[in-house]
Protein backbone atom coordinates (compact mmCIF):
# COMPACT_ATOMS: atom_id res chain seq x y z
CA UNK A 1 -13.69 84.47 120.84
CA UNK A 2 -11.78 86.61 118.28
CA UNK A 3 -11.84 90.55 118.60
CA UNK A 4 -14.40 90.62 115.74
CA UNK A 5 -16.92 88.34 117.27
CA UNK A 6 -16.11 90.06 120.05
CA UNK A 7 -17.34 93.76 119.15
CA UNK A 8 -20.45 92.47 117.59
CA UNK A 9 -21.61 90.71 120.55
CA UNK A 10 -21.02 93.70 122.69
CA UNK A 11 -22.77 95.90 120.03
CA UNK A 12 -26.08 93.98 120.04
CA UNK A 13 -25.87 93.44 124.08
CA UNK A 14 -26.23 97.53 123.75
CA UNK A 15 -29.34 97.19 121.15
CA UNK A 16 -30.53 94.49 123.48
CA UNK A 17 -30.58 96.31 126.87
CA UNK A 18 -32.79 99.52 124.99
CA UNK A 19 -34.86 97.28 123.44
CA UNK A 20 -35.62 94.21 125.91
CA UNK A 21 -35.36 96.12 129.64
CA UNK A 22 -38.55 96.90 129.76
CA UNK A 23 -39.56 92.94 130.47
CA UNK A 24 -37.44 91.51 132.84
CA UNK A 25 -36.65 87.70 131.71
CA UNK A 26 -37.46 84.67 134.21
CA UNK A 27 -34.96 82.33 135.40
CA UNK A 28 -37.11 79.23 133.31
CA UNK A 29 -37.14 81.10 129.82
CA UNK A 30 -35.57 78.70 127.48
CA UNK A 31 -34.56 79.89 124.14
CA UNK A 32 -33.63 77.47 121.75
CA UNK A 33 -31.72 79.16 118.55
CA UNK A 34 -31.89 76.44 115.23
CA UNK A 35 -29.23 77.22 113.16
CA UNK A 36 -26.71 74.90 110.32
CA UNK A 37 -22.99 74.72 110.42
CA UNK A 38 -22.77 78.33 107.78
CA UNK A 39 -20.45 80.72 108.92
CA UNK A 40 -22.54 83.49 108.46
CA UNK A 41 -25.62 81.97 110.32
CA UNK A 42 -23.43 80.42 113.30
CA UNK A 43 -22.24 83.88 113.46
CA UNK A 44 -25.56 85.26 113.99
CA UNK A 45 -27.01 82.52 116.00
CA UNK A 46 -24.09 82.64 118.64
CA UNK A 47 -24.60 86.35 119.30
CA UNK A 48 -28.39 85.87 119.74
CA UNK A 49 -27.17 83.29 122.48
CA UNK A 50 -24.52 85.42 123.73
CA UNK A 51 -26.51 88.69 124.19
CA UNK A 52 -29.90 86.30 125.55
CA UNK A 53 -27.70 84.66 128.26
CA UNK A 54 -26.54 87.88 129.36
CA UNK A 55 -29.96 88.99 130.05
CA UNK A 56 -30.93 85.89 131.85
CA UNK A 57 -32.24 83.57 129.98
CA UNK A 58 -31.11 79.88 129.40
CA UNK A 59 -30.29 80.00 125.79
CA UNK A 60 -28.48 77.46 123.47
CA UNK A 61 -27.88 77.38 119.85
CA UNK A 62 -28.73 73.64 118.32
CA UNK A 63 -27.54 72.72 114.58
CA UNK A 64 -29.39 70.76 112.33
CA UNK A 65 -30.04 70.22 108.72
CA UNK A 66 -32.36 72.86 106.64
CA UNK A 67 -34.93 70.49 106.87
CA UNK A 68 -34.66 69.21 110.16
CA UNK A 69 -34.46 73.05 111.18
CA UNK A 70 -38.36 73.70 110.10
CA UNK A 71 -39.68 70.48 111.81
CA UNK A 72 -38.05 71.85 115.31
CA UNK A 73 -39.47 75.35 114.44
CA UNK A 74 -42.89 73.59 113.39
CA UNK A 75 -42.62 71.26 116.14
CA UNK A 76 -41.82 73.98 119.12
CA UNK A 77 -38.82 72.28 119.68
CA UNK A 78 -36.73 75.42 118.63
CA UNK A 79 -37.72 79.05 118.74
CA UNK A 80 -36.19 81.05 116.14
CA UNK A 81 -33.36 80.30 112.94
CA UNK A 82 -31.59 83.06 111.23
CA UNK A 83 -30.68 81.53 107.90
CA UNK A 84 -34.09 81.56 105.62
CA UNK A 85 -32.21 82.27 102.51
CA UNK A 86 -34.68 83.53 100.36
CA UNK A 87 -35.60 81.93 97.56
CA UNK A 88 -33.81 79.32 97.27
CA UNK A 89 -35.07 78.06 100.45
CA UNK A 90 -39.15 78.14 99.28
CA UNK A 91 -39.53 74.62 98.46
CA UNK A 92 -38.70 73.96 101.93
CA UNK A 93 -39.76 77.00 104.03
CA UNK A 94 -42.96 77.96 102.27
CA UNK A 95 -45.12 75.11 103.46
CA UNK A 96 -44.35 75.75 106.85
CA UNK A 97 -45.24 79.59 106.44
CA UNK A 98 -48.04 78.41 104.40
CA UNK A 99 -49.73 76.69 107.50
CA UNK A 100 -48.81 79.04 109.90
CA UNK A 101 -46.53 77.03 112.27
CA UNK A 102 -43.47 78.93 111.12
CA UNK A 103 -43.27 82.60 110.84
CA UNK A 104 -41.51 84.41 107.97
CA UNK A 105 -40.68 87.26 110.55
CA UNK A 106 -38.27 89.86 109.40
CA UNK A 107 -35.57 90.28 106.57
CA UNK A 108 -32.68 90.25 108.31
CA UNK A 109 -30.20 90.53 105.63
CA UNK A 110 -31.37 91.74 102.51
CA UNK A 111 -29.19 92.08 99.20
CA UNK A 112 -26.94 88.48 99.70
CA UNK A 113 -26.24 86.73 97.34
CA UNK A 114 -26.71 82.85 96.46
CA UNK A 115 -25.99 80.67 93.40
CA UNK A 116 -22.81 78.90 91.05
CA UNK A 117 -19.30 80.58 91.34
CA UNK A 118 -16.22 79.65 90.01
CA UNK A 119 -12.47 80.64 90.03
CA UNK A 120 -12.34 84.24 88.32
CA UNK A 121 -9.57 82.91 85.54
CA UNK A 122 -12.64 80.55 84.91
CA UNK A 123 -15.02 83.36 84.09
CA UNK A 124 -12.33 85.14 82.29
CA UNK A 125 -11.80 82.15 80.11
CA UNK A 126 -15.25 82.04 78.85
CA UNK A 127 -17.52 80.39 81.76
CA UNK A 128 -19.52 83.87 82.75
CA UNK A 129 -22.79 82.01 82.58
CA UNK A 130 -24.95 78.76 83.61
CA UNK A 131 -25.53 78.40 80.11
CA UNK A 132 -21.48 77.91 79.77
CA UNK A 133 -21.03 75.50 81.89
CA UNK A 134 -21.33 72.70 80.02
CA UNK A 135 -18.88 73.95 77.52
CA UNK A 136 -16.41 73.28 79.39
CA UNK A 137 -17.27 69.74 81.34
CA UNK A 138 -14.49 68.23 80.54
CA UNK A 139 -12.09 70.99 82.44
CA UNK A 140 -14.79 70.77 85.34
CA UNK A 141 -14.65 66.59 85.52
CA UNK A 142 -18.27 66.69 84.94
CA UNK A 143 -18.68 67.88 88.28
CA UNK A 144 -20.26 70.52 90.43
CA UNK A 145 -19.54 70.85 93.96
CA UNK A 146 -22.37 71.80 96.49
CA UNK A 147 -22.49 71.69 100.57
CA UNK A 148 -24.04 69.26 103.18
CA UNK A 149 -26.97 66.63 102.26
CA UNK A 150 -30.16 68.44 101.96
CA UNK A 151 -29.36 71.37 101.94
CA UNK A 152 -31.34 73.51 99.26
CA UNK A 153 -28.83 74.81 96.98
CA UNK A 154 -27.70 70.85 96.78
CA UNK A 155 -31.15 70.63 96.14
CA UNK A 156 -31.28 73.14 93.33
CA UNK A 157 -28.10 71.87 91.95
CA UNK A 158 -29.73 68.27 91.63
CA UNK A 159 -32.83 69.39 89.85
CA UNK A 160 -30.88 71.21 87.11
CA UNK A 161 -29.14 68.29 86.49
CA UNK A 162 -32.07 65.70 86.86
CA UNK A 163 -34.05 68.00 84.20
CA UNK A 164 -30.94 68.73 81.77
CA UNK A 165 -31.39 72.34 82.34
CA UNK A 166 -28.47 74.02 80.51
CA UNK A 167 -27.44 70.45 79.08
CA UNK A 168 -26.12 69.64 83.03
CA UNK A 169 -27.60 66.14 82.89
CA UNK A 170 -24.21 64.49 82.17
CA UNK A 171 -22.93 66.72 85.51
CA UNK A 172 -22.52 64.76 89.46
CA UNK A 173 -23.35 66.66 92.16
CA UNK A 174 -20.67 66.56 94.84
CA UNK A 175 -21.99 67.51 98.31
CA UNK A 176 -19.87 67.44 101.16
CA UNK A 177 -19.72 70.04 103.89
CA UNK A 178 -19.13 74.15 103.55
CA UNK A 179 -15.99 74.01 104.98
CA UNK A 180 -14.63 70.54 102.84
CA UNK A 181 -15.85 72.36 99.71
CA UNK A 182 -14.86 75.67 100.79
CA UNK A 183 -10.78 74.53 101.08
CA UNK A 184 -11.11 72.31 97.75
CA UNK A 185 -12.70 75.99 95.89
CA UNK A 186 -9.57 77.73 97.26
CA UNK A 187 -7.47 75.57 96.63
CA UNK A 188 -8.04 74.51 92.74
CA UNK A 189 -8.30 78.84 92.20
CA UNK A 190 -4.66 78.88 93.43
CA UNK A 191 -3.68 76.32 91.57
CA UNK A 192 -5.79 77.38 88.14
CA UNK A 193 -7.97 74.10 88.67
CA UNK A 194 -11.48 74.45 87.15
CA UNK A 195 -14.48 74.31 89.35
CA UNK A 196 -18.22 75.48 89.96
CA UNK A 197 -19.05 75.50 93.58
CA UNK A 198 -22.07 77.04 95.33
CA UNK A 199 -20.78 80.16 96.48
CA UNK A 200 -22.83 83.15 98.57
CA UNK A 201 -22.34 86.61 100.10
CA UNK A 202 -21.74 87.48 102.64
CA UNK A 203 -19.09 85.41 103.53
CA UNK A 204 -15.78 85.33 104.10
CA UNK A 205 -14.77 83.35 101.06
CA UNK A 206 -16.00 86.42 98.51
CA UNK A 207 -11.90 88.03 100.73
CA UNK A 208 -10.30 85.15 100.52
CA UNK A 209 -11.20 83.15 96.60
CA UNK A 210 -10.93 85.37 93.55
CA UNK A 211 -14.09 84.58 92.55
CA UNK A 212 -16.72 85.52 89.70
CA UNK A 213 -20.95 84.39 90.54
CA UNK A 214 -22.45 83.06 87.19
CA UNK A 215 -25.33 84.81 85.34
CA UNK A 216 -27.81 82.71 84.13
CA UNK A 217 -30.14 81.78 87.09
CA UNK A 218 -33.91 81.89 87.08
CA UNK A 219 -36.94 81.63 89.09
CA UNK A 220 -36.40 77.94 88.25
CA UNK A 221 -32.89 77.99 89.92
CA UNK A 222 -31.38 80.36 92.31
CA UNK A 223 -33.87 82.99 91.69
CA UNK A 224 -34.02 86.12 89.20
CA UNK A 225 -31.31 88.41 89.58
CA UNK A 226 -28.57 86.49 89.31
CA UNK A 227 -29.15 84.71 93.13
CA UNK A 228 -29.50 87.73 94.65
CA UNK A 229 -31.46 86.99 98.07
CA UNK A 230 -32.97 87.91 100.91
CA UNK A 231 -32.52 86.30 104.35
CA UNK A 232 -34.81 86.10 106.73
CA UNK A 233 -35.21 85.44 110.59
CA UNK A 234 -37.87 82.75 111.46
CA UNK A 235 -39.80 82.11 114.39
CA UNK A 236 -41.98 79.68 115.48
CA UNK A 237 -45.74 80.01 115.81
CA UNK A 238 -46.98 81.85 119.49
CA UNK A 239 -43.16 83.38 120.34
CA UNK A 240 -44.31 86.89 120.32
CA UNK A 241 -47.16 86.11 122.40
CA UNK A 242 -45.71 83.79 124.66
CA UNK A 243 -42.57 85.77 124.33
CA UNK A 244 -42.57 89.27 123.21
CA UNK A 245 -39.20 90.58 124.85
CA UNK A 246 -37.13 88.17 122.96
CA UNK A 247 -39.20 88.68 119.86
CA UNK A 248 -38.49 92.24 119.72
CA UNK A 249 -35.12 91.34 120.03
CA UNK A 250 -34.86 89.56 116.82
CA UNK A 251 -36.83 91.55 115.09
CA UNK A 252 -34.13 94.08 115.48
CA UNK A 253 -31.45 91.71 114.65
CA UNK A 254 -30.01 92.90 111.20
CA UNK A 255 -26.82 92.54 109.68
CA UNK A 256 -25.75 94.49 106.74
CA UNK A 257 -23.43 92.58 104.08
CA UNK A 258 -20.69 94.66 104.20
CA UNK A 259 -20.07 93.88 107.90
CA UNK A 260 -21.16 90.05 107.68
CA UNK A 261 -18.55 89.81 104.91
């Protein structure tokens, strides 16, 4: 466990033993955390496990897919999931909040970020925008590069392209993994290789890639703003009755960007 990880975990066993001490946990409280192989949500989920266990619960932290994640949430198979990115996430999420079986819950993180970045020598060469993009296809191999399968910003990649939304309809989506297209990003910006890549904040790549986030999304896309986002904890339906102690608890799980980043 580095030093980092470290400190946080002991900071939110503090915020844990004010807020949860009042309701002692039992010995067969299982808390199952959902969560997908993102840095920043890993992060998150493994403290929620960390602090839980050390009040005496039997906690683990499962990863699945984004949609896999709202069927175990729907399906009480898994309790809570830290990672709603907001709203690039609604064609997913919202039908689950819609009937009830998943609960929106509490921002957790509000002011991320989420959408297309490139290299900053891209953006300084003239692709600042979706709308450029396509200018320069050739340099880019026709390609943009997005994360695992199913995951929603693969999702919102592939719609722009299907519907030849800023002329991308000659473009491939690449998805492979966050940390396979992580290395490839960091690796064509130090060598002054072009690529767009889905990029987000916070997250250690925004320290470690001189990178610029497009303009150009929309409602239709990333969401207004330029991606800006909200994330959001989730819980499943009846936790903070059948569980209010551990509800509490997540409600009060935030995490500013500057010290996710």
């Amino acid at each position: 466990m580095s030093s980092g990880f470290r400190r946080l975990a002991v900071a939110f066993l503090v915020i844990a033993t004010i807020f949860c001490s009042t309701i002692p946990a039992r010995a067969a409280d299982k808390i199952t955390v959902a969560s997908v192989s993102w840095t920043g949500v890993t992060i998150k989920s493994e403290i929620a496990v960390a602090v839980l266990k050390s009040l005496g619960y039997r906690a683990d932290n499962k990863v699945f897919s984004v949609p896999i994640t709202y069927s175990a949430l729907a399906n009480g198979d898994a309790d809570v999931f830290f990672g709603n990115w907001m709203p690039s996430m609604a064609t997913i999420a919202n039908k689950f909040f819609d009937s009830g079986k998943v609960v929106k819950y509490v921002a957790n993180m509000p002011g991320a970020k989420y959408t297309l970045a490139v290299p900053t020598f891209c953006a300084q060469a003239g692709l600042k925008d979706f709308s450029d993009i396509v200018k320069f296809g050739d340099k880019l191999d026709w390609k943009i590069y997005g994360i695992e399968p199913g995951n929603d910003g693969n999702q919102i990649i592939q719609d722009m392209i299907d519907k030849n939304m800023f002329g991308l309809g000659k473009f491939k989506l690449v998805a492979s993994s966050e940390v396979a297209m992580l290395s490839q990003a960091q690796a064509y910006a130090a060598n002054h290789k072009w690529i767009v890549f889905l990029g987000w904040a916070p997250h250690s790549m925004n320290e470690r890639i001189d990178m610029t986030y497009l303009t150009g999304s929309t409602d239709a896309t990333f969401g207004a703003n330029d991606g800006t986002a909200t994330v959001w904890t989730n819980i499943r339906k009846g936790l903070e009755q059948d569980n209010p102690n551990v509800a509490r608890l997540f409600k009060n799980m935030t995490f500013p960007v500057s010290m996710m980043n």
